[in-house]
Protein backbone atom coordinates (compact mmCIF):
# COMPACT_ATOMS: atom_id res chain seq x y z
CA UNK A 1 2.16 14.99 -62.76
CA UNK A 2 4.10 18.23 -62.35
CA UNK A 3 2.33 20.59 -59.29
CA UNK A 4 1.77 23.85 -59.86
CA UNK A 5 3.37 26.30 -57.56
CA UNK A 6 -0.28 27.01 -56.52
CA UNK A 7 -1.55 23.35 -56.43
CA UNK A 8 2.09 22.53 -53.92
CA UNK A 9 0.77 25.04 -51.95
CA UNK A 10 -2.66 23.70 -51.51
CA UNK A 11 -1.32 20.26 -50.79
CA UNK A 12 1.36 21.59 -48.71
CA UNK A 13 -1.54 23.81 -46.40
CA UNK A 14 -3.87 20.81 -46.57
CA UNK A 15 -1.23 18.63 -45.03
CA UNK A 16 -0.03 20.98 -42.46
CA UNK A 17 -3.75 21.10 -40.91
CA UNK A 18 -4.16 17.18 -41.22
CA UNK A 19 -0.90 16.86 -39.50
CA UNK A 20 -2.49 19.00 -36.40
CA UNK A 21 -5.61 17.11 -36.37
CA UNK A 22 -5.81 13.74 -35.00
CA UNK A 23 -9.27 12.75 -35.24
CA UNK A 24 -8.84 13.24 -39.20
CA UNK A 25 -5.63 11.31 -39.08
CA UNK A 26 -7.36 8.68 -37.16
CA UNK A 27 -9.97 8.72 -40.44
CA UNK A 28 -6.76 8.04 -42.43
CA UNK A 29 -4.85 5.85 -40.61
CA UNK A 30 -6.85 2.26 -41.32
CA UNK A 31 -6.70 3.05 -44.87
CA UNK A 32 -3.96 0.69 -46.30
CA UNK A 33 -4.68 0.90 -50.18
CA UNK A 34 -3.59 4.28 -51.97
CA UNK A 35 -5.96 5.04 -54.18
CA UNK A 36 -8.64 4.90 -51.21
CA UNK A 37 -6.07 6.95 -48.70
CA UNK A 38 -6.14 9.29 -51.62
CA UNK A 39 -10.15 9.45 -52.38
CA UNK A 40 -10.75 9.80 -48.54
CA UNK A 41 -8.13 12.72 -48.05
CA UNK A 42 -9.55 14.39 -50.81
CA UNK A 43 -12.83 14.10 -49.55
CA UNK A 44 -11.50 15.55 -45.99
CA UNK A 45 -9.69 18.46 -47.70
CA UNK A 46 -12.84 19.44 -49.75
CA UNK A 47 -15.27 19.36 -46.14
CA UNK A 48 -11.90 21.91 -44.83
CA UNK A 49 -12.31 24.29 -47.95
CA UNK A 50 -9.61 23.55 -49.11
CA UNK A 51 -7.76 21.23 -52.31
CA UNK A 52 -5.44 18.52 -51.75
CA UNK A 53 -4.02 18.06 -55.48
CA UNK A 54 -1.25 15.38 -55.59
CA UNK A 55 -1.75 12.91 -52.75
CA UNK A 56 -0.98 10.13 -54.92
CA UNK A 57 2.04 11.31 -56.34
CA UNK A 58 3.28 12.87 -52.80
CA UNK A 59 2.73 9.13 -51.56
CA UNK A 60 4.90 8.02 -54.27
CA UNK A 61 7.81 10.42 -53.25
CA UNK A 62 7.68 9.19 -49.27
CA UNK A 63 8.94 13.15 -48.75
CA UNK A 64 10.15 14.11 -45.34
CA UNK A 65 7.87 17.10 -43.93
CA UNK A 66 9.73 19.30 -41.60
CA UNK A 67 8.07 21.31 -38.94
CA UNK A 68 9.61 22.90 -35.60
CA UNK A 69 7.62 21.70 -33.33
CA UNK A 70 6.31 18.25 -31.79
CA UNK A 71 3.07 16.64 -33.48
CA UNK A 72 0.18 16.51 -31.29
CA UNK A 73 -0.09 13.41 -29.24
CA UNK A 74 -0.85 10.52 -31.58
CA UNK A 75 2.34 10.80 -33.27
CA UNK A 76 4.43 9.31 -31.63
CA UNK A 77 8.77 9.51 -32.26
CA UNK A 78 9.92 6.53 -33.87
CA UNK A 79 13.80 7.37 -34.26
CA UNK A 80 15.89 10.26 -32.79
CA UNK A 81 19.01 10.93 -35.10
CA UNK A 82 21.28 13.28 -32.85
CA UNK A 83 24.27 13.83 -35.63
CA UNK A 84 21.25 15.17 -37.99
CA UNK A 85 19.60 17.10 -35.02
CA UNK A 86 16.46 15.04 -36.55
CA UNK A 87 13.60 13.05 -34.71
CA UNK A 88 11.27 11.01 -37.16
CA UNK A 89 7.71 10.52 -36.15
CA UNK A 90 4.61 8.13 -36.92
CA UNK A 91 1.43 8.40 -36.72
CA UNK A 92 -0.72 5.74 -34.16
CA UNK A 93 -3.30 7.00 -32.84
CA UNK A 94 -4.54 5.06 -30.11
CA UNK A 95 -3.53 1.87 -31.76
CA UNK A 96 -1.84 0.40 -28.11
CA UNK A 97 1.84 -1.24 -28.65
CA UNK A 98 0.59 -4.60 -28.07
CA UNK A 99 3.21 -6.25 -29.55
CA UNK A 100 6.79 -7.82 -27.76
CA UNK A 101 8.56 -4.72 -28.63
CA UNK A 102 8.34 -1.29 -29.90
CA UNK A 103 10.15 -2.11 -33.01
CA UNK A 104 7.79 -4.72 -33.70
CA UNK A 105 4.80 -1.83 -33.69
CA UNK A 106 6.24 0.60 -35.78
CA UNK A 107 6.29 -1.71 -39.33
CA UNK A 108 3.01 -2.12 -38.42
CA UNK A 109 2.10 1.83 -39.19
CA UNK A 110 5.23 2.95 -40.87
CA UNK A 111 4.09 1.73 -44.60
CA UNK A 112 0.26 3.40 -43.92
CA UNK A 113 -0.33 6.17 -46.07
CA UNK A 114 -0.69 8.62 -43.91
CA UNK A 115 2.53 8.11 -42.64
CA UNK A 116 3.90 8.13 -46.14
CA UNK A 117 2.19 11.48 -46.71
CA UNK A 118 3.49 13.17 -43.58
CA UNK A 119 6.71 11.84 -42.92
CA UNK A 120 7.30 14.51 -39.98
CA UNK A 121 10.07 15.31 -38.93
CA UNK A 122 11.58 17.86 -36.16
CA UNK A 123 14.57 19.18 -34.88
CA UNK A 124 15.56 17.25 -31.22
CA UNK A 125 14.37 20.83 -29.79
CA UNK A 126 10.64 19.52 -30.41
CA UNK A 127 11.69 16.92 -27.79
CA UNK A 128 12.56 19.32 -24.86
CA UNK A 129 10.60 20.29 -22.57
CA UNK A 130 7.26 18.16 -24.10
CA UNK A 131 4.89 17.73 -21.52
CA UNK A 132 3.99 13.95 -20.39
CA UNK A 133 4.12 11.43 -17.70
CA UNK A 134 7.06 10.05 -15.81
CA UNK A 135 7.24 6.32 -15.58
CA UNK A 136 5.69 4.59 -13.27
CA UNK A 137 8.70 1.64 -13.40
CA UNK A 138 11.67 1.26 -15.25
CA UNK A 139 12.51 -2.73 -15.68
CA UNK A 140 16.64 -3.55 -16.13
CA UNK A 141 17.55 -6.36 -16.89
CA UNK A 142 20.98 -9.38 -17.39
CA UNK A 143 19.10 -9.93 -21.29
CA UNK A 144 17.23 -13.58 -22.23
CA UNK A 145 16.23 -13.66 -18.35
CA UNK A 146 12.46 -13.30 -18.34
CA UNK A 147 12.05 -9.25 -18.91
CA UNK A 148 9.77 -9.68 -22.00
CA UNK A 149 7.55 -11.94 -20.14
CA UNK A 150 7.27 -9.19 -17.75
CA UNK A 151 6.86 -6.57 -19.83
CA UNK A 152 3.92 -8.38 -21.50
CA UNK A 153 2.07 -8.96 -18.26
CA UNK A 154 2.49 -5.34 -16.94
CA UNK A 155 1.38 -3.84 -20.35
CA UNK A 156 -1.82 -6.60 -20.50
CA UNK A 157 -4.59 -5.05 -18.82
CA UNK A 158 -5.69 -2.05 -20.80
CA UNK A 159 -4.55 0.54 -19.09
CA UNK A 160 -0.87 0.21 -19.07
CA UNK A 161 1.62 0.44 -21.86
CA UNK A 162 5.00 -0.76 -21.91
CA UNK A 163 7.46 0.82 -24.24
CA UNK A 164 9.54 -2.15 -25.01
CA UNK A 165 13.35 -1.35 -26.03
CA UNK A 166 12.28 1.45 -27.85
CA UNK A 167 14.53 2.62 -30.16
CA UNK A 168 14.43 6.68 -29.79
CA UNK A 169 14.95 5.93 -26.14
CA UNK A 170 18.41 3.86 -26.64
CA UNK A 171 19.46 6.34 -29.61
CA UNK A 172 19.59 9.28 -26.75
CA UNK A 173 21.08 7.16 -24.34
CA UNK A 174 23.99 6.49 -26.94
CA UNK A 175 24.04 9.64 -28.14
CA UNK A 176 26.86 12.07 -28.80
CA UNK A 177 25.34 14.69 -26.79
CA UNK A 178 26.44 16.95 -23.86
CA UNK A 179 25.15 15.30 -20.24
CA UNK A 180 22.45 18.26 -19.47
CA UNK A 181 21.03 17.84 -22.96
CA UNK A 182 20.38 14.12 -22.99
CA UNK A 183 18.42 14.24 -19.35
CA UNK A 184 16.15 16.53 -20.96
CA UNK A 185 15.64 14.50 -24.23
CA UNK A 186 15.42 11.15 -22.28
CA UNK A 187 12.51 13.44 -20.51
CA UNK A 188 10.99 14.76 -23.61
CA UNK A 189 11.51 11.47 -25.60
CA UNK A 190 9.27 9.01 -23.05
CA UNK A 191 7.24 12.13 -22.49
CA UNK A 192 6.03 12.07 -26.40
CA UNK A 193 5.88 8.05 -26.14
CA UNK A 194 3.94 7.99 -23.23
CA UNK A 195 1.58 10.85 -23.63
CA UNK A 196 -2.47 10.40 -23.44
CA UNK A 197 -3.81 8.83 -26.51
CA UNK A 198 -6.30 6.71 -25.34
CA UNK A 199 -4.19 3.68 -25.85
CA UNK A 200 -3.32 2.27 -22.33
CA UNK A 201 -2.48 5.80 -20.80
CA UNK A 202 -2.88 4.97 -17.17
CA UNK A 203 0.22 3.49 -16.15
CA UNK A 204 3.42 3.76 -18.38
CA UNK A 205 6.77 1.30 -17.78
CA UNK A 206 9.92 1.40 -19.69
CA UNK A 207 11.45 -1.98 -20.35
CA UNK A 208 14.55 -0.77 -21.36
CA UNK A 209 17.55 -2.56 -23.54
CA UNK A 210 20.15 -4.68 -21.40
CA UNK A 211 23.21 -2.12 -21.49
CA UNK A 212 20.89 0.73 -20.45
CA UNK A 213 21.92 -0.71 -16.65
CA UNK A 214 25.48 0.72 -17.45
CA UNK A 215 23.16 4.40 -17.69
CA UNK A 216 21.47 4.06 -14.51
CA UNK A 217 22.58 7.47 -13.68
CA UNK A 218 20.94 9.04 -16.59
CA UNK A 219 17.81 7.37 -15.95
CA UNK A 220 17.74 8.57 -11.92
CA UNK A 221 18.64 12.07 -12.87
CA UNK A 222 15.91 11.95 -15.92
CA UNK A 223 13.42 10.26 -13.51
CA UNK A 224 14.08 10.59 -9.42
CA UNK A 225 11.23 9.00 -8.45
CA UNK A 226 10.49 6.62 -10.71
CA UNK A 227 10.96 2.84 -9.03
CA UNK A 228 13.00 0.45 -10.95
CA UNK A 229 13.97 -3.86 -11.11
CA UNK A 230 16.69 -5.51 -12.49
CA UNK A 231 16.16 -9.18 -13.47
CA UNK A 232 19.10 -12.15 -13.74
CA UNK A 233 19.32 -15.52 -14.37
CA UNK A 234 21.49 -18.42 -13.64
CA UNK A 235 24.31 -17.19 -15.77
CA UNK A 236 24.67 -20.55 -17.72
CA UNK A 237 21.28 -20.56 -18.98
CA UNK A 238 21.84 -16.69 -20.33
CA UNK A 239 25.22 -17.73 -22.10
CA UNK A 240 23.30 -20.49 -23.58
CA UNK A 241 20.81 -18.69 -25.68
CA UNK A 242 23.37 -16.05 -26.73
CA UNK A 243 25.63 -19.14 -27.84
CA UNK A 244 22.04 -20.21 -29.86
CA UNK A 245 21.40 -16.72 -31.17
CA UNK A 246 23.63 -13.85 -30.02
CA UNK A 247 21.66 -11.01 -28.95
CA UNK A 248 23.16 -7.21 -30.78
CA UNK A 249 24.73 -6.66 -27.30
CA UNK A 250 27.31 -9.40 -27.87
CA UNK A 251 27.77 -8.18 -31.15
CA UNK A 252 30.84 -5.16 -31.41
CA UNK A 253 29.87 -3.96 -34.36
CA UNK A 254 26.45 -2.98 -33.19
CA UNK A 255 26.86 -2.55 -29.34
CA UNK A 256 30.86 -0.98 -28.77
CA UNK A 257 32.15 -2.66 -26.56
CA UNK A 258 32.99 0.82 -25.17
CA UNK A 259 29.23 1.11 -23.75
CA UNK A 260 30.35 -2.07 -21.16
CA UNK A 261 34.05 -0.72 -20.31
CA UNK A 262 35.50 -3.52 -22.48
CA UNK A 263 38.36 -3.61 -25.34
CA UNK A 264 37.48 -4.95 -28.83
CA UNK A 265 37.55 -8.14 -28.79
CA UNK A 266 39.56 -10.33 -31.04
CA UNK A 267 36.51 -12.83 -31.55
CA UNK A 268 33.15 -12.35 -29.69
CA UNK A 269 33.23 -15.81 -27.85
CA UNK A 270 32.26 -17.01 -24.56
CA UNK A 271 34.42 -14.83 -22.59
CA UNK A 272 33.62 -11.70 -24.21
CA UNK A 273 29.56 -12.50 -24.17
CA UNK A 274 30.43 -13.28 -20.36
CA UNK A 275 32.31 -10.03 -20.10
CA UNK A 276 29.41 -7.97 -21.69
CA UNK A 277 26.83 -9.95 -18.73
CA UNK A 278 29.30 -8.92 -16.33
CA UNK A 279 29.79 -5.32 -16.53
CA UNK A 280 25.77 -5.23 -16.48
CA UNK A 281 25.21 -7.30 -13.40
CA UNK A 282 27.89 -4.72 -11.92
CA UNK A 283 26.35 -1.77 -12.55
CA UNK A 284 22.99 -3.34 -11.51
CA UNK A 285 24.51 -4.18 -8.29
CA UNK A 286 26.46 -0.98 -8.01
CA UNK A 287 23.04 0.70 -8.71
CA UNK A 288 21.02 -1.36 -5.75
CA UNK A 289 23.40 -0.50 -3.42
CA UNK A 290 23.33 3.46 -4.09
CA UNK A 291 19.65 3.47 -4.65
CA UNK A 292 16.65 2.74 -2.44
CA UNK A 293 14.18 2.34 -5.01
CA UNK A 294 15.32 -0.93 -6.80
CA UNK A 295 14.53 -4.57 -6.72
CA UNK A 296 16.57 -6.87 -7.71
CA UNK A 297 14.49 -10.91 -9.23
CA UNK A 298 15.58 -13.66 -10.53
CA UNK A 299 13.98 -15.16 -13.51
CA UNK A 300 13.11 -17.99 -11.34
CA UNK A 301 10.37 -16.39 -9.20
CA UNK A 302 8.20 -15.29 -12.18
CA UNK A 303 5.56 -14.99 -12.56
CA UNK A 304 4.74 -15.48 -9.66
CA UNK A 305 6.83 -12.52 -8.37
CA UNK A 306 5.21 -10.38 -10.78
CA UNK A 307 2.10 -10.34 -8.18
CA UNK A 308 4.06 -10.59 -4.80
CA UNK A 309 6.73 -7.85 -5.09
CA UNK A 310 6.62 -6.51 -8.59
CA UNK A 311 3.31 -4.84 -8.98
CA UNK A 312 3.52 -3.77 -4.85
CA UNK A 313 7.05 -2.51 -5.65
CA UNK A 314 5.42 -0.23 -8.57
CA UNK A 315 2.98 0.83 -6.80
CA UNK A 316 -0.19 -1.09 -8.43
CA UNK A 317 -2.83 -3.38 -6.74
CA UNK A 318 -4.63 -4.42 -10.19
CA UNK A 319 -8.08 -4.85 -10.31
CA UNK A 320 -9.12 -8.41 -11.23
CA UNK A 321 -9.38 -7.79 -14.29
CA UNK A 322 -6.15 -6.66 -14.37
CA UNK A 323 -4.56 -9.70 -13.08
CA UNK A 324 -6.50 -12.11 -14.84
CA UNK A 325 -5.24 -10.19 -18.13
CA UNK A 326 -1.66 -10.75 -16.79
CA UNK A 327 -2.23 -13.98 -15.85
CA UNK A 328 -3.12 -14.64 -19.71
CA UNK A 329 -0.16 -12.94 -20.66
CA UNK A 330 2.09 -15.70 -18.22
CA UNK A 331 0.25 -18.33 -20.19
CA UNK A 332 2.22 -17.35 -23.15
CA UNK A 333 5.55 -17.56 -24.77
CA UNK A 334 6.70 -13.80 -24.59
CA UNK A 335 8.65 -13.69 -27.86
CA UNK A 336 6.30 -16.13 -30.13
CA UNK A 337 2.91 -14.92 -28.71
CA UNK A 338 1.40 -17.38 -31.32
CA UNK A 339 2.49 -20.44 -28.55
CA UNK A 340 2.20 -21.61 -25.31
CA UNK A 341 5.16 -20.88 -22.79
CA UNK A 342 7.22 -23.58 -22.08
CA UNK A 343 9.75 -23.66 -19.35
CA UNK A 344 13.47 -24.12 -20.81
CA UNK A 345 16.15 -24.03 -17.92
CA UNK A 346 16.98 -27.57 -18.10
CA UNK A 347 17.45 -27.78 -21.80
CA UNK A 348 19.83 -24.65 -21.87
CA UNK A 349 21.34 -26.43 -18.80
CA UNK A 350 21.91 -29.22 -20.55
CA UNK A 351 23.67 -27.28 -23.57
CA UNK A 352 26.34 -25.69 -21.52
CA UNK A 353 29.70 -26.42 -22.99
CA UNK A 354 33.60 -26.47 -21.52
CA UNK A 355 33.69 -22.48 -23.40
CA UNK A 356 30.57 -21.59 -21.65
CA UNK A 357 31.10 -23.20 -18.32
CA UNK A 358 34.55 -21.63 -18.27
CA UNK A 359 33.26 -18.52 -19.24
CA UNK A 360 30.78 -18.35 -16.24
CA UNK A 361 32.94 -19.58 -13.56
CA UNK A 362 35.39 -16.84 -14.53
CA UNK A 363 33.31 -13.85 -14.75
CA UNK A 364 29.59 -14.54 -13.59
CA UNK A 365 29.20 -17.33 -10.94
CA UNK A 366 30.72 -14.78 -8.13
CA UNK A 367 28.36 -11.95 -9.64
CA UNK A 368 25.16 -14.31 -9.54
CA UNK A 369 25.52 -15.20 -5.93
CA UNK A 370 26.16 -11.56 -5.12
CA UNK A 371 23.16 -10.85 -7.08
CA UNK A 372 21.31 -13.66 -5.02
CA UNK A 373 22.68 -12.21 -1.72
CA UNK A 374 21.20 -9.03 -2.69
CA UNK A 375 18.28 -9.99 -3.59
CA UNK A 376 17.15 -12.38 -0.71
CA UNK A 377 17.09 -15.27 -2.74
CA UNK A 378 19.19 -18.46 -2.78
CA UNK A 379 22.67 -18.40 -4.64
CA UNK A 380 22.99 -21.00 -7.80
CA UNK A 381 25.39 -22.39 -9.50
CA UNK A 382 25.65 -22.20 -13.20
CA UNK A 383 26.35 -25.74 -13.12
């Protein structure tokens, strides 16, 4: 059906007001079959006075609406495209980001309707200068050494969100964008992720991705006050699950290897994954040493450590129903929440090949008992 220049109009003023008002998205937003999305927005526009020809076929067309400024809170940014000047945004509402990461939440509302009727978008402007919380703890980490397991227990107890390697976070960190300019979106950007939406709003942590250590700076100039960990593990055990399933770190194509200090390598193998581990136990070290507020644990003090220095380290003495939530949370395996954690050291231990053990002792066995130094704990071999 061909709209009318009136009838586009209508829909067009009908979706601008829905886009402001989040209790009537919220009506929207559980409706997953269109001709229902449809009936009840048509309903909704008629209570407003006004018509909202067309849903359907605007569904069908998944068109991008522009608009200058940030959505209310509720929407929440969902990919930052610098090289468009573009930020992409999805309605949740106070749906809380329960699962392992933030990428895993977003397919869960992306497909909705309503978010294929107002595909907003905004220019990165939108971003600056948004109003919203600092972090109350920003979690580093070596990668495959336990920081999903503690992002799941600090975002368990309902206050608290964690926003997991979230993508519009890394996409301004790796941004072609002038130094000034990328504080302030790194500001505005976990501002609009972490702002009041009845979804966990109390306490907000940023587990961020693996190379983000090599961007410490940012982060301190973006947020001075803000506490922050870096977790490591006995390098062998690391090397062994990349060697299993590489992680998009150890990949060139998708990481550069420019983001570590490193050439391109001729073939991603052992030495170039330990290379990669390297440079971010570095600048994690580099970092504790400059900075008073860090922490530095070893995958083999959680959870326990989780009680005993990380939560005093953030500055949070849970409630006990707060801990018993993250003890739940402990219970299970971080990345298949469906099972029951099982420990793994001695397996990966018992995978380590000539390549990998090679690898380690050249690059990472050194840097682990630095990192051991550092942190108070006992240095270990990768074996």
């Amino acid at each position: 059906m061909q709209l009318t220049a009136d009838a586009t109009r209508d829909l067009e003023d009908f979706m601008a007001r829905l886009a402001e008002d989040v209790a009537a998205c919220a009506r929207l937003a559980d409706l997953f079959r269109d001709e229902d999305f449809a009936r009840e927005a048509q309903a909704l526009a008629a209570g407003w006075g006004q018509a909202a020809p067309g849903v359907a076929e605007r569904l069908a067309k998944r068109s991008v609406v522009s608009r200058a400024l940030a959505p209310p809170a509720g929407w929440l940014p969902v990919a930052v495209s610098p090289d468009e000047d573009a930020v992409d945004w999805a309605f949740f509402g106070a749906r809380r980001l329960e699962e392992s990461f933030f990428g895993e939440s977003v397919p869960k509302v992306w497909s909705a309707p309503l978010n294929r009727l107002l595909r907003l978008r905004t220019p990165l402007a939108a971003l600056e200068g948004l109003a919203g919380p600092a972090p109350d703890g920003l979690v580093f980490h070596m990668s495959r050494c336990g920081s999903t397991l503690l992002g799941r227990m600090l975002g368990a107890p309902a206050g608290a969100t964690v926003l997991s390697e979230a993508a519009p976070i890394d996409h301004v960190v790796r941004g072609d964008l002038p130094r000034d300019r990328k504080v302030a979106l790194l500001r505005g950007v976990v501002a609009a992720l972490g702002r009041a939406r009845g979804a966990g709003d109390e306490r907000l942590f940023l587990k961020l991705d693996c190379w983000h250590a090599l961007a410490f700076d940012l982060f301190r100039e973006a947020f001075p006050e803000t506490p922050w960990l870096h977790l490591y593990r006995t390098p062998a055990e690391v090397m062994v699950s990349h060697a299993r399933s590489p992680g998009m770190q150890m990949v060139p194509q998708v990481v550069a290897p420019a983001v570590f200090g490193l050439a391109q390598p001729a073939t991603p193998d052992a030495d170039y994954q330990a290379a990669v581990l390297a440079a971010i136990g570095e600048a994690a070290l580099a970092a504790f040493a400059a900075d008073g507020a860090g922490m530095l644990v070893n995958y083999e003090t959680l959870p326990g450590a989780v009680a005993g220095r990380v939560l005093p380290h953030f500055g949070w003495t849970p409630e006990a129903v707060e801990s018993d939530a993250m003890t739940a949370a402990a219970a299970i395996d971080a990345k298949a929440p469906e099972r029951a954690f099982r420990p793994d050291g001695a397996a990966k231990r018992a995978e380590v090949d000539p390549a990998v053990r090679a690898a380690c002792a050249a690059r990472l066995d050194d840097l682990h008992a630095r990192l051991e130094a550092a942190s108070g704990g006992p240095s270990t071999s990768s074996g």
